[in-house]
Protein backbone atom coordinates (compact mmCIF):
# COMPACT_ATOMS: atom_id res chain seq x y z
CA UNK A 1 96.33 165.42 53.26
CA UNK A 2 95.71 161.42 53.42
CA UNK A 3 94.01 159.43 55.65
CA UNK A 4 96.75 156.71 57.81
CA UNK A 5 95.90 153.12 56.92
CA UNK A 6 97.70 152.47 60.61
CA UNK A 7 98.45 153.67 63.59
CA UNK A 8 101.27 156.62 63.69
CA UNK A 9 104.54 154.64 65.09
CA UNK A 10 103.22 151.56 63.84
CA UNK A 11 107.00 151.21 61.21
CA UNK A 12 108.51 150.40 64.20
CA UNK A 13 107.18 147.60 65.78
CA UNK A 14 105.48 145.84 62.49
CA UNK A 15 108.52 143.37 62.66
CA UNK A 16 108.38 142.27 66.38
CA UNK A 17 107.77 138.71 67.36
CA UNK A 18 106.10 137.51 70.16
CA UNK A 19 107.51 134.52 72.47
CA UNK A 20 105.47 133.03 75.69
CA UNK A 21 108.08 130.86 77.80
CA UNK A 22 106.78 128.73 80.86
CA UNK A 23 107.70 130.35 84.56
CA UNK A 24 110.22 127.47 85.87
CA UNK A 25 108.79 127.74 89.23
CA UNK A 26 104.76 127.67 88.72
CA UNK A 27 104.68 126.52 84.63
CA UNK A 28 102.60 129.82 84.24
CA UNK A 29 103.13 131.64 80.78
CA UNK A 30 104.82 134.36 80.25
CA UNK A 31 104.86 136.46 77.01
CA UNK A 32 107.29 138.94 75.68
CA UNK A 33 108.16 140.30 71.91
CA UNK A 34 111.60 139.98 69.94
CA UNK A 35 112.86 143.48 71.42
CA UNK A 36 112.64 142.74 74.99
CA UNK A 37 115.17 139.68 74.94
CA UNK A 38 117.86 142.03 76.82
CA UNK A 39 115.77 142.66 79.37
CA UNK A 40 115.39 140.62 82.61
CA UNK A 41 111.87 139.06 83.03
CA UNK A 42 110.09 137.55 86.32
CA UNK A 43 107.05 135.72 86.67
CA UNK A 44 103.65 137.46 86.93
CA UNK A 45 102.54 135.12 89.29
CA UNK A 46 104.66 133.76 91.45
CA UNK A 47 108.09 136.27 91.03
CA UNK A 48 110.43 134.04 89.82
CA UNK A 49 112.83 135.45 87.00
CA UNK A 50 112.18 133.94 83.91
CA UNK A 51 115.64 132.91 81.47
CA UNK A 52 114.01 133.55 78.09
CA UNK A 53 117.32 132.06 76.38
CA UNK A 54 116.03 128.59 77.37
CA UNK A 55 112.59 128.71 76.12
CA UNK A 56 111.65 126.91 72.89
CA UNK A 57 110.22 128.79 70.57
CA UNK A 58 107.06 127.47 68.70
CA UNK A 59 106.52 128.80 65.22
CA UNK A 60 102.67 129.30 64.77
């Protein structure tokens, strides 16, 4: 038996991408990764929902 050089599950997710997108109501950030674009999103701080399909994205 070998030792993992990762976490078990770890295939899966090695490919996601992370994207923060300003709230439109309060400018806070909010982050969320490449398999979570279906999803709907609000604000952490003030609620609003968040329309990740007109963020910019910022390669880095």
């Amino acid at each position: 038996m070998t030792t993992p050089k990762h976490c078990p599950g770890f295939e899966q997710f090695k490919n996601l991408k992370s994207f923060t997108c300003n709230c439109p109501e309060c400018n806070a950030p909010k982050e969320i990764f490449s398999d979570e674009f279906e999803k709907n999103h609000n604000c952490d701080k003030c609620g609003a929902e968040i329309d990740f399909t007109t963020c910019t994205y910022d390669a880095g």
